[in-house]
C-alpha atoms as a PDB file:
ATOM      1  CA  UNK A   1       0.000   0.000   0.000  1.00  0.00           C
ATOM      2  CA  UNK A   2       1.182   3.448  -1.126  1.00  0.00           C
ATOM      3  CA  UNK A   3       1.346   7.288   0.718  1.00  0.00           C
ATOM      4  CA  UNK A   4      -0.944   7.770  -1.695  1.00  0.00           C
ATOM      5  CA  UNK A   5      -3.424   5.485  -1.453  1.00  0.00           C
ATOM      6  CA  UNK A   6      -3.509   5.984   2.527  1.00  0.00           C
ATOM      7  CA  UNK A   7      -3.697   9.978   1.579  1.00  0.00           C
ATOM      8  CA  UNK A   8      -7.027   8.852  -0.858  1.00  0.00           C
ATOM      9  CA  UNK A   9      -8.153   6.580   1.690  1.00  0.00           C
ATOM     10  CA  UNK A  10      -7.924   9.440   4.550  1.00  0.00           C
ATOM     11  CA  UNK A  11      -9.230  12.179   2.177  1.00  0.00           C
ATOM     12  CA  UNK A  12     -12.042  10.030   1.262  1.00  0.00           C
ATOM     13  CA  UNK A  13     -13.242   9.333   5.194  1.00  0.00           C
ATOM     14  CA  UNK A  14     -12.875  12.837   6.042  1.00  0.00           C
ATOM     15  CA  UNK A  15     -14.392  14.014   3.455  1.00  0.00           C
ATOM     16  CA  UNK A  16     -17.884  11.620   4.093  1.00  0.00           C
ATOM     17  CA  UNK A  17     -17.571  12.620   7.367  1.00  0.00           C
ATOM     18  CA  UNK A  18     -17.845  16.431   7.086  1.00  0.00           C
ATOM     19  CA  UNK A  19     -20.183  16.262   4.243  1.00  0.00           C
ATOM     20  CA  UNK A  20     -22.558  13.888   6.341  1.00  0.00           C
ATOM     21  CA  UNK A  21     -22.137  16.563   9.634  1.00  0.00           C
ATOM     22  CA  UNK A  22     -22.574  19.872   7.608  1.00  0.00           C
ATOM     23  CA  UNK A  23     -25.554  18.803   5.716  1.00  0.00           C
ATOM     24  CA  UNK A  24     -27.318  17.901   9.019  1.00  0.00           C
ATOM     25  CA  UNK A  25     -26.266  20.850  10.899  1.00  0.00           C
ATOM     26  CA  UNK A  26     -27.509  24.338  10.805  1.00  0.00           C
ATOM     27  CA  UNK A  27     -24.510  25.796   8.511  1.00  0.00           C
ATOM     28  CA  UNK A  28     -26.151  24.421   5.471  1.00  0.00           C
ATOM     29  CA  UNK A  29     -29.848  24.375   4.937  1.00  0.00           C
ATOM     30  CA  UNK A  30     -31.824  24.080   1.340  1.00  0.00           C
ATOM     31  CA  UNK A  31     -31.121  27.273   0.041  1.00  0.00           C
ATOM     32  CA  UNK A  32     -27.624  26.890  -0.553  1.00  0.00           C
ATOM     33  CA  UNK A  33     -26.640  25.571  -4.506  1.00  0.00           C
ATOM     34  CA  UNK A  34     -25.068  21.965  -4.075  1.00  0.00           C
ATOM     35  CA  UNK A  35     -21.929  22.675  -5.408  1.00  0.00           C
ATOM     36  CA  UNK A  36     -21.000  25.431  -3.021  1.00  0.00           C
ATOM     37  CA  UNK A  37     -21.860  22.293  -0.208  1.00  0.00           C
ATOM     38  CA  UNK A  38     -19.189  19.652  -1.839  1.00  0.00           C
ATOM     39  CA  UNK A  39     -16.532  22.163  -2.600  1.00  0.00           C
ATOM     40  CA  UNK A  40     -16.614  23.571   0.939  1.00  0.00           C
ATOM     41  CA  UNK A  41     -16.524  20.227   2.265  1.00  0.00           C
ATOM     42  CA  UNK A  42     -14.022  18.969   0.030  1.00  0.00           C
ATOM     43  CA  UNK A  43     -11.608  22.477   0.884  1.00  0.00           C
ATOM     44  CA  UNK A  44     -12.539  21.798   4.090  1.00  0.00           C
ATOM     45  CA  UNK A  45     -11.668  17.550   4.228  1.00  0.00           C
ATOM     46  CA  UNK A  46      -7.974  18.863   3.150  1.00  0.00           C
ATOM     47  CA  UNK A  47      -7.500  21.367   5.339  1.00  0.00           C
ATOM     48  CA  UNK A  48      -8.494  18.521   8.902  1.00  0.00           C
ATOM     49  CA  UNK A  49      -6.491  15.794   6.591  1.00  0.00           C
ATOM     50  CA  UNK A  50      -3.152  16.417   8.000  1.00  0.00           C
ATOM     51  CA  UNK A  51      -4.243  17.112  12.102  1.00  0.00           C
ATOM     52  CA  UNK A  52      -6.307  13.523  11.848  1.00  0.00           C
ATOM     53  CA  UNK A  53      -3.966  11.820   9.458  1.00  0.00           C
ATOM     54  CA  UNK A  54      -2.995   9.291  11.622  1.00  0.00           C
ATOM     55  CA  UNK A  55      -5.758   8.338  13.438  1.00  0.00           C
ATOM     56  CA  UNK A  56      -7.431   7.121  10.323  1.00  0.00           C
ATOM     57  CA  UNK A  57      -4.971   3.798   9.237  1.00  0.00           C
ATOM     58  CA  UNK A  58      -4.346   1.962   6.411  1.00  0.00           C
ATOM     59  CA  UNK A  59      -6.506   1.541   3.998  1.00  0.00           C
ATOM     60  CA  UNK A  60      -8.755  -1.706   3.771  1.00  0.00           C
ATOM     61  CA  UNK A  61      -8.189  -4.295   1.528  1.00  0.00           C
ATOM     62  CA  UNK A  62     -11.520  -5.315   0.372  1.00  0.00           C
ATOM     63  CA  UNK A  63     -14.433  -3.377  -0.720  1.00  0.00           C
ATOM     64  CA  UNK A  64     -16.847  -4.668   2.059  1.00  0.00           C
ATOM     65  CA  UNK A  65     -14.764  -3.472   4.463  1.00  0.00           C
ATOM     66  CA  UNK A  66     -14.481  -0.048   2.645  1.00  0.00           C
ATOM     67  CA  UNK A  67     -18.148   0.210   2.201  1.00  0.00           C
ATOM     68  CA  UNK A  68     -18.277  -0.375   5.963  1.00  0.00           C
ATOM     69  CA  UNK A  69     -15.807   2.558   6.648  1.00  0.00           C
ATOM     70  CA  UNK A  70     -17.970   5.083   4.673  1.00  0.00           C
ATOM     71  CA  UNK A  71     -21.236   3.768   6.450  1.00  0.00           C
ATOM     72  CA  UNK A  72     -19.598   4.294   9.921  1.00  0.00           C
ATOM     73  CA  UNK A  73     -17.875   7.847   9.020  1.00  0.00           C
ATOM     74  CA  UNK A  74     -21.586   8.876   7.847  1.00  0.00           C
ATOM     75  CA  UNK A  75     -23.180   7.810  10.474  1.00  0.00           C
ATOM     76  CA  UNK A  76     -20.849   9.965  12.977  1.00  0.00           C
ATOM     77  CA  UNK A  77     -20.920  12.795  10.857  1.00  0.00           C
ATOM     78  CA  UNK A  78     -24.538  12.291  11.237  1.00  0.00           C
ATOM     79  CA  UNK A  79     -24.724  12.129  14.904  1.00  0.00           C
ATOM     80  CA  UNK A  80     -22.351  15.135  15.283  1.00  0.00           C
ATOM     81  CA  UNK A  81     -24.634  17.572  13.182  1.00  0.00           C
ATOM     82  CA  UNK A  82     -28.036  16.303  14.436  1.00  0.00           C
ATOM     83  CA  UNK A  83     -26.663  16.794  18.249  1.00  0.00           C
ATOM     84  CA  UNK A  84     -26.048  20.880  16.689  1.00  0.00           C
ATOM     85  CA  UNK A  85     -29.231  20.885  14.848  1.00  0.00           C
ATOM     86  CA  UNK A  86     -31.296  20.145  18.169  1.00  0.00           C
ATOM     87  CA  UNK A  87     -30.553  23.548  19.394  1.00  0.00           C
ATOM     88  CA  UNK A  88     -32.019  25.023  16.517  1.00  0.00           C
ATOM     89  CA  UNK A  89     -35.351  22.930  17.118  1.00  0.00           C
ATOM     90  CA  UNK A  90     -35.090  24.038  20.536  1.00  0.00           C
ATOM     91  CA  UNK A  91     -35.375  27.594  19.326  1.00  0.00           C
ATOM     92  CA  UNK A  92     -38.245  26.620  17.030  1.00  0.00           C
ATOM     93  CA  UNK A  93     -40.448  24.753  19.772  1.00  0.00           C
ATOM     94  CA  UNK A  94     -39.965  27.514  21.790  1.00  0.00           C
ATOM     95  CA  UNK A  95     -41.311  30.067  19.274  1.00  0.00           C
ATOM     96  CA  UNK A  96     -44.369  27.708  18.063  1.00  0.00           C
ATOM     97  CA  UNK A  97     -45.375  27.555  21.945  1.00  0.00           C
ATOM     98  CA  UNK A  98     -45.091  31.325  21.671  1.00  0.00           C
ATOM     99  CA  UNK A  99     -47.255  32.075  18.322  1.00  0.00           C
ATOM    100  CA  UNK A 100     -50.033  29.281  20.222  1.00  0.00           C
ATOM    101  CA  UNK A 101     -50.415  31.664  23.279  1.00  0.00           C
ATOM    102  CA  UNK A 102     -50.600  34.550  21.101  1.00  0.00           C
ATOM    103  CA  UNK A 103     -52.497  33.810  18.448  1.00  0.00           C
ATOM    104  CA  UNK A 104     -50.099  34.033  15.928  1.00  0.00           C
ATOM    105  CA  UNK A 105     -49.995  30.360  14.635  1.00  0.00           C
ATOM    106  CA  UNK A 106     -51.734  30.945  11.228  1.00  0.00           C
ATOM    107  CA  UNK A 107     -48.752  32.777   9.901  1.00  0.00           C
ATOM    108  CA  UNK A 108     -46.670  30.197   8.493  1.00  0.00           C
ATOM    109  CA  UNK A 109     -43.964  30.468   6.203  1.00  0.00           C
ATOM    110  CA  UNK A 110     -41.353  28.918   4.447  1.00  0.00           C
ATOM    111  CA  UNK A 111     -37.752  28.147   6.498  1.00  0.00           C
ATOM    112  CA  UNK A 112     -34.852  27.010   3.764  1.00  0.00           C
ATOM    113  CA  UNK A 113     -32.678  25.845   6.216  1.00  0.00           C
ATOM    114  CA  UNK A 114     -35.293  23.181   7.271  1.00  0.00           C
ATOM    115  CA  UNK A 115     -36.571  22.950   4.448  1.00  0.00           C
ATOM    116  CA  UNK A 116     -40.409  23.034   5.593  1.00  0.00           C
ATOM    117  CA  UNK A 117     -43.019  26.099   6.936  1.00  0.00           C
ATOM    118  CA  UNK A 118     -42.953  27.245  10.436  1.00  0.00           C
ATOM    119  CA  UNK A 119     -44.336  29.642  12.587  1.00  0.00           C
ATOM    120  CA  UNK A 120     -43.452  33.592  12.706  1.00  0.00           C
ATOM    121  CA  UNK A 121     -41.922  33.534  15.771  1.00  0.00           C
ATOM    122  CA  UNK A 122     -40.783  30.076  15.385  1.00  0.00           C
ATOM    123  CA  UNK A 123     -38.374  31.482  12.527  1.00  0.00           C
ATOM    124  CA  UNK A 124     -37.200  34.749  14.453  1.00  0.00           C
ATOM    125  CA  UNK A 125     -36.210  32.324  16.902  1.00  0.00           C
ATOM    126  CA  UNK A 126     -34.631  29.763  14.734  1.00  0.00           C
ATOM    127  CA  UNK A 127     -32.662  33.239  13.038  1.00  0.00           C
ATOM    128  CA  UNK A 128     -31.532  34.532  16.104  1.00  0.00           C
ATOM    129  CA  UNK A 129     -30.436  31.288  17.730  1.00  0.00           C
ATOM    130  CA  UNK A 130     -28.722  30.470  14.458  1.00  0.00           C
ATOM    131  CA  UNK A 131     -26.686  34.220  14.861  1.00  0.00           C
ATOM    132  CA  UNK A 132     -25.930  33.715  18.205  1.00  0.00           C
ATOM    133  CA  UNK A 133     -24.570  30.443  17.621  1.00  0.00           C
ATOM    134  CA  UNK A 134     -21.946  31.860  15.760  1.00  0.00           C
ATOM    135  CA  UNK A 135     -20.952  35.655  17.673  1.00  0.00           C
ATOM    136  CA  UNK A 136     -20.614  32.437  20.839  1.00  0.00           C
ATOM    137  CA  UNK A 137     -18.214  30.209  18.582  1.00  0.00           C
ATOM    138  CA  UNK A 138     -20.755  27.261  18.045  1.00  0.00           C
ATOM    139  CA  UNK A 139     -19.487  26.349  15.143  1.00  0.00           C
ATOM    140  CA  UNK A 140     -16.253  26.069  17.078  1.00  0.00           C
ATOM    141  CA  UNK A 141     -17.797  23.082  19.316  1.00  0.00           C
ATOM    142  CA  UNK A 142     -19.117  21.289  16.384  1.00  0.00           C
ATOM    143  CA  UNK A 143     -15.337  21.814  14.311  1.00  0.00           C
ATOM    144  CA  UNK A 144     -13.519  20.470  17.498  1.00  0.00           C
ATOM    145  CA  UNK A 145     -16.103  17.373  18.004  1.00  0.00           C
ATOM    146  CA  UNK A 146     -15.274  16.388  14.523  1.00  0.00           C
ATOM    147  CA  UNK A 147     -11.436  16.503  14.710  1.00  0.00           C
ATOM    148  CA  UNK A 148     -11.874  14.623  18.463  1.00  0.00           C
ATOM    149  CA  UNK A 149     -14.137  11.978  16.426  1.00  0.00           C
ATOM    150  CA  UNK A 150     -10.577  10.982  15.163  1.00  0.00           C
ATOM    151  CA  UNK A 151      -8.942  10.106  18.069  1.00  0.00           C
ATOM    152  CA  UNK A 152     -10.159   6.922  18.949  1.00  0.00           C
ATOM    153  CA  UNK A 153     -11.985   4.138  16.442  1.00  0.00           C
ATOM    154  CA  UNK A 154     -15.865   4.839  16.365  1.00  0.00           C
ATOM    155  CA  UNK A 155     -17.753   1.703  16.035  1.00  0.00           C
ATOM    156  CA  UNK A 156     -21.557   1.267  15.675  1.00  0.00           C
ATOM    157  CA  UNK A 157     -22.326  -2.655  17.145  1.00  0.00           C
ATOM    158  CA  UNK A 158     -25.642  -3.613  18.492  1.00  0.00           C
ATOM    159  CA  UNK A 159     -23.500  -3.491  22.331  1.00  0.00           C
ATOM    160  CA  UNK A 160     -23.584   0.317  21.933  1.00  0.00           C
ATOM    161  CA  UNK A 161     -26.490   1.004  20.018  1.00  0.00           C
ATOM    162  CA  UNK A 162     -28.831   1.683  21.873  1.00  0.00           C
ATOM    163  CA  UNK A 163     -26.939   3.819  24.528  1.00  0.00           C
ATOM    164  CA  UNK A 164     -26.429   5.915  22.187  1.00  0.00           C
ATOM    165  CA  UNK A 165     -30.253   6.038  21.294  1.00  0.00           C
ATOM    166  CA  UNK A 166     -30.573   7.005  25.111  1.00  0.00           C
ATOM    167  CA  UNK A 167     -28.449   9.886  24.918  1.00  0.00           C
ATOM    168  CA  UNK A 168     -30.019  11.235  22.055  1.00  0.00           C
ATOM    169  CA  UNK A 169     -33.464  10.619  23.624  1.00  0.00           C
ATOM    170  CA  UNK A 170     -31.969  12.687  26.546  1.00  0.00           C
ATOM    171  CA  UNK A 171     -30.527  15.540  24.086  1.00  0.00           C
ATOM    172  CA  UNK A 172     -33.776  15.788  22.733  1.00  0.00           C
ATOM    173  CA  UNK A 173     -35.607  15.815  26.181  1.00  0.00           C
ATOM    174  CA  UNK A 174     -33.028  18.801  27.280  1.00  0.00           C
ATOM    175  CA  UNK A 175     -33.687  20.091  24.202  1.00  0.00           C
ATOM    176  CA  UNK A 176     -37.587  20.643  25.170  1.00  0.00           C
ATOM    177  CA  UNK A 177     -37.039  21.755  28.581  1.00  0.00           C
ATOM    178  CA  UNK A 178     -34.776  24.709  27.019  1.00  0.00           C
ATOM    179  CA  UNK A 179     -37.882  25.218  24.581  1.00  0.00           C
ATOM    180  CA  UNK A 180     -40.401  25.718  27.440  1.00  0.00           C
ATOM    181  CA  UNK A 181     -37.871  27.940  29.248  1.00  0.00           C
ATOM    182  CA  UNK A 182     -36.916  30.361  26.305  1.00  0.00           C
ATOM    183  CA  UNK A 183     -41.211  30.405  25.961  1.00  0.00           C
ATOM    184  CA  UNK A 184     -41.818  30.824  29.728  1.00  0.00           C
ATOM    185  CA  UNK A 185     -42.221  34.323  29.482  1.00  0.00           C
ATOM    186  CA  UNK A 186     -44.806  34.767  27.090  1.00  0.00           C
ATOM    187  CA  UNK A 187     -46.973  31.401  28.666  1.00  0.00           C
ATOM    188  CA  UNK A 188     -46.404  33.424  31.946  1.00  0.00           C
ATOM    189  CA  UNK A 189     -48.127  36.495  30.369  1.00  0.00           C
ATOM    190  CA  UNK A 190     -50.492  34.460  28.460  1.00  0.00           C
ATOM    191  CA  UNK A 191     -51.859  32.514  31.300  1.00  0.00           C
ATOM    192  CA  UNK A 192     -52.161  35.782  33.540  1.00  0.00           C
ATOM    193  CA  UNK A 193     -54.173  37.242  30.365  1.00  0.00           C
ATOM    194  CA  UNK A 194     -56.476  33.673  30.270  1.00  0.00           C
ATOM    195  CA  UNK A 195     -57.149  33.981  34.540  1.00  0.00           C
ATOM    196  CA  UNK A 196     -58.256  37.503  34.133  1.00  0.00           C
ATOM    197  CA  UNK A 197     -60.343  36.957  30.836  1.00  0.00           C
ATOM    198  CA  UNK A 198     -61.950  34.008  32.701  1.00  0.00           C
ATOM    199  CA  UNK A 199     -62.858  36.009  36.315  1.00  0.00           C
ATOM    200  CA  UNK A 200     -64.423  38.735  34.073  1.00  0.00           C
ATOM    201  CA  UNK A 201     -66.709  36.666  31.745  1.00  0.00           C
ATOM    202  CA  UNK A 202     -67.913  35.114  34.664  1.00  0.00           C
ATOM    203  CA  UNK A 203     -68.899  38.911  36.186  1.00  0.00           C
ATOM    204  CA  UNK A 204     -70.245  39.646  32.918  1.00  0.00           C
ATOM    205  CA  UNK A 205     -71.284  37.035  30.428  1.00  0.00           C
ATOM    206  CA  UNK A 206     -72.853  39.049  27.971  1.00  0.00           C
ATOM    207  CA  UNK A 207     -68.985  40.612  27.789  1.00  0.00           C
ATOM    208  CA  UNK A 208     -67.057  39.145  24.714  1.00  0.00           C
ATOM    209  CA  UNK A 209     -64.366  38.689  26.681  1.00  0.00           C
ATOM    210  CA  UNK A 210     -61.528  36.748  24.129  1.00  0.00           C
ATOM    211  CA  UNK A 211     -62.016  39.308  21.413  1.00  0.00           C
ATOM    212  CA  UNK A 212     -61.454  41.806  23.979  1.00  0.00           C
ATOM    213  CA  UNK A 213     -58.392  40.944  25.229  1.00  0.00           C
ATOM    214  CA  UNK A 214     -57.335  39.281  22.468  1.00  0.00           C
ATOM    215  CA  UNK A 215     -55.346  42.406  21.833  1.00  0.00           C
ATOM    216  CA  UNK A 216     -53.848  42.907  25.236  1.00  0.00           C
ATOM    217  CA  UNK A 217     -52.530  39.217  25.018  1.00  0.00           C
ATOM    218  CA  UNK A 218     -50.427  39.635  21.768  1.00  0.00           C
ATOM    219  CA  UNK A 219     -49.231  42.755  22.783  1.00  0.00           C
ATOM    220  CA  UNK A 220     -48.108  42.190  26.668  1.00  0.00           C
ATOM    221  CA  UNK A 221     -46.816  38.903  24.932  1.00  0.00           C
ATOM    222  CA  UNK A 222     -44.917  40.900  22.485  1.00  0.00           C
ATOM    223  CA  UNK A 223     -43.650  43.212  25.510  1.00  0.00           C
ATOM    224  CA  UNK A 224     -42.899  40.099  27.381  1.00  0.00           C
ATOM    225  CA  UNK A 225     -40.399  38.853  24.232  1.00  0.00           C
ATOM    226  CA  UNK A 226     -39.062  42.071  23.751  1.00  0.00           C
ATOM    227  CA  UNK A 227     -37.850  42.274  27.005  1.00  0.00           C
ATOM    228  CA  UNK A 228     -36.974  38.636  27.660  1.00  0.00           C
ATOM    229  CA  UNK A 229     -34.577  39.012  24.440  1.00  0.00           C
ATOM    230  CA  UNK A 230     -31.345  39.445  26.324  1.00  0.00           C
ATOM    231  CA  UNK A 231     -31.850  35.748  28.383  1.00  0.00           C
ATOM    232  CA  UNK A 232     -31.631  34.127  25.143  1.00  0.00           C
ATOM    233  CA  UNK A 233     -27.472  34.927  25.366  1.00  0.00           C
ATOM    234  CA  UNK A 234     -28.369  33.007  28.829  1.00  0.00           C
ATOM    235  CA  UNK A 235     -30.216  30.009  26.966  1.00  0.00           C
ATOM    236  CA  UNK A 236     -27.797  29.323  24.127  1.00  0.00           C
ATOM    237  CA  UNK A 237     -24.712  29.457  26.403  1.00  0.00           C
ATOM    238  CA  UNK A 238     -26.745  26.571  28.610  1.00  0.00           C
ATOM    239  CA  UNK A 239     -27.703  24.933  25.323  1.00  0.00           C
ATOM    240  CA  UNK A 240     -24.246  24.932  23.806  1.00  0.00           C
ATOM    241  CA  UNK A 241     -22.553  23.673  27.177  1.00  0.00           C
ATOM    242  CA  UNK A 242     -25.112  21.057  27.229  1.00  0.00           C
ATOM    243  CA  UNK A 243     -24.768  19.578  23.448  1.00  0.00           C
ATOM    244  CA  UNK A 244     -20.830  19.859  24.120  1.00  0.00           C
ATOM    245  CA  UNK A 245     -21.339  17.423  27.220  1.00  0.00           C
ATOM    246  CA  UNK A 246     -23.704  15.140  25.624  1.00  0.00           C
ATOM    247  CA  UNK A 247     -22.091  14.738  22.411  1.00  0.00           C
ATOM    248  CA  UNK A 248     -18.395  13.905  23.834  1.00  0.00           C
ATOM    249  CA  UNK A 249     -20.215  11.394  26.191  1.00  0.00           C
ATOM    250  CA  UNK A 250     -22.044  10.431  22.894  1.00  0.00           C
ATOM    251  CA  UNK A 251     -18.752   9.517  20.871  1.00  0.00           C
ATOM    252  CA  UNK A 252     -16.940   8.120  23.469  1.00  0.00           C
ATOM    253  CA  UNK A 253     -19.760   5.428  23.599  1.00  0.00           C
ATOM    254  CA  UNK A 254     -19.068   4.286  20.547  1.00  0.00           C
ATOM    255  CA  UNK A 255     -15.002   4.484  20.741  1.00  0.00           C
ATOM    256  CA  UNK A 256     -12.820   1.481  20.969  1.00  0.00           C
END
């Protein structure tokens, strides 16, 4: 076996790797032209070649075992970008739960990056997580999972399995608590709005009492996420610190 066919062999891994970890993560959603996605992961698989170059071996010497490489370095690129991308639903729960207490979940519209409609507020959230994200070097966490990936052999055997379908049952269980957290707020102001709607319909029934104060809702509820903007600095530091835990404990499941 030749330096070159290791350096093929390495390029190749790498580059399945970050392809299968960008597409699933928040950097690269629908909107962006295909080719722009396999150059930058290609630029990107030469650049990491030489740090991880030799933690990835020799190559194999027959094609099942090849096939089996590329299955296992998708399916860790995979994990690492779904683990990012659960922040991002986070965000979006969180601003569905918002439009539902408002009144504002019949405005729908298109989000590229998820390729599917959401809410209105369920996309300024997804934006503004996906900004802050980056001023907090997010992308950071995700780069340095990858190149740790390399450290140790990954494998995927029915003995690991499903421990690693707990954690990511757990992710996505932290992942809704920091929804209903980030939407606590505007529920908080919403339910106060409900309680007072409901003691004055029963003082006067006569009263149309939810197109009255259907008004004061969305706009105390607007106040409410105007002012409860600067905790969200608070909720994606907690949200990055936990997918940072959860996804080292993830991949060290799996290594060898």
């Amino acid at each position: 076996m030749t330096t070159d066919a290791g350096w093929v062999y390495g390029l190749l891994l790498v580059f399945v790797r970050s392809s299968a970890m960008f597409l699933s993560s928040p950097l690269f959603g629908g909107s962006v032209p295909g080719r722009v996605r396999v150059a930058f992961c290609f630029m990107f698989s030469i650049c990491v070649l030489p740090v991880v170059q030799a933690s990835i071996g020799a190559p194999p010497d027959d094609m099942f075992s090849l096939v089996a490489a590329i299955a296992r370095e998708a399916g860790i690129g995979l994990l690492i970008g779904l683990c990012t991308q659960l922040l991002l639903v986070a965000a979006q729960m969180a601003g569905g739960i918002m439009d539902m207490q408002l009144g504002f979940q019949m405005m729908q519209m298109f989000n590229p990056q998820l390729g599917g409609m959401t809410s209105l507020l369920g996309q300024f959230k997804f934006l503004l997580f996906l900004v802050l994200i980056f001023l907090m070097n997010g992308h950071h966490m995700m780069l340095t999972a990858f190149v740790r990936s390399f450290e140790s052999p990954i494998v995927f055997d029915t003995s690991n399995l499903a421990t690693i379908q707990s954690g990511l049952i757990q992710m996505l269980g932290g992942a809704c608590v920091l929804a209903i957290q980030i939407a606590a707020p505007v529920a908080a102001v919403s339910f106060i709005v409900d309680a007072a709607s409901g003691v004055i319909n029963k003082s006067i029934p006569q009263m149309p009492v939810s197109m009255v104060t259907l008004g004061a809702k969305s706009a105390l509820g607007t106040l409410s996420l105007a002012l409860g903007l600067p905790l969200m600095v608070v909720a994606v530091q907690s949200g990055l610190g936990h997918t940072s835990v959860e996804l080292a404990a993830l991949l060290r499941i799996g290594q060898r």
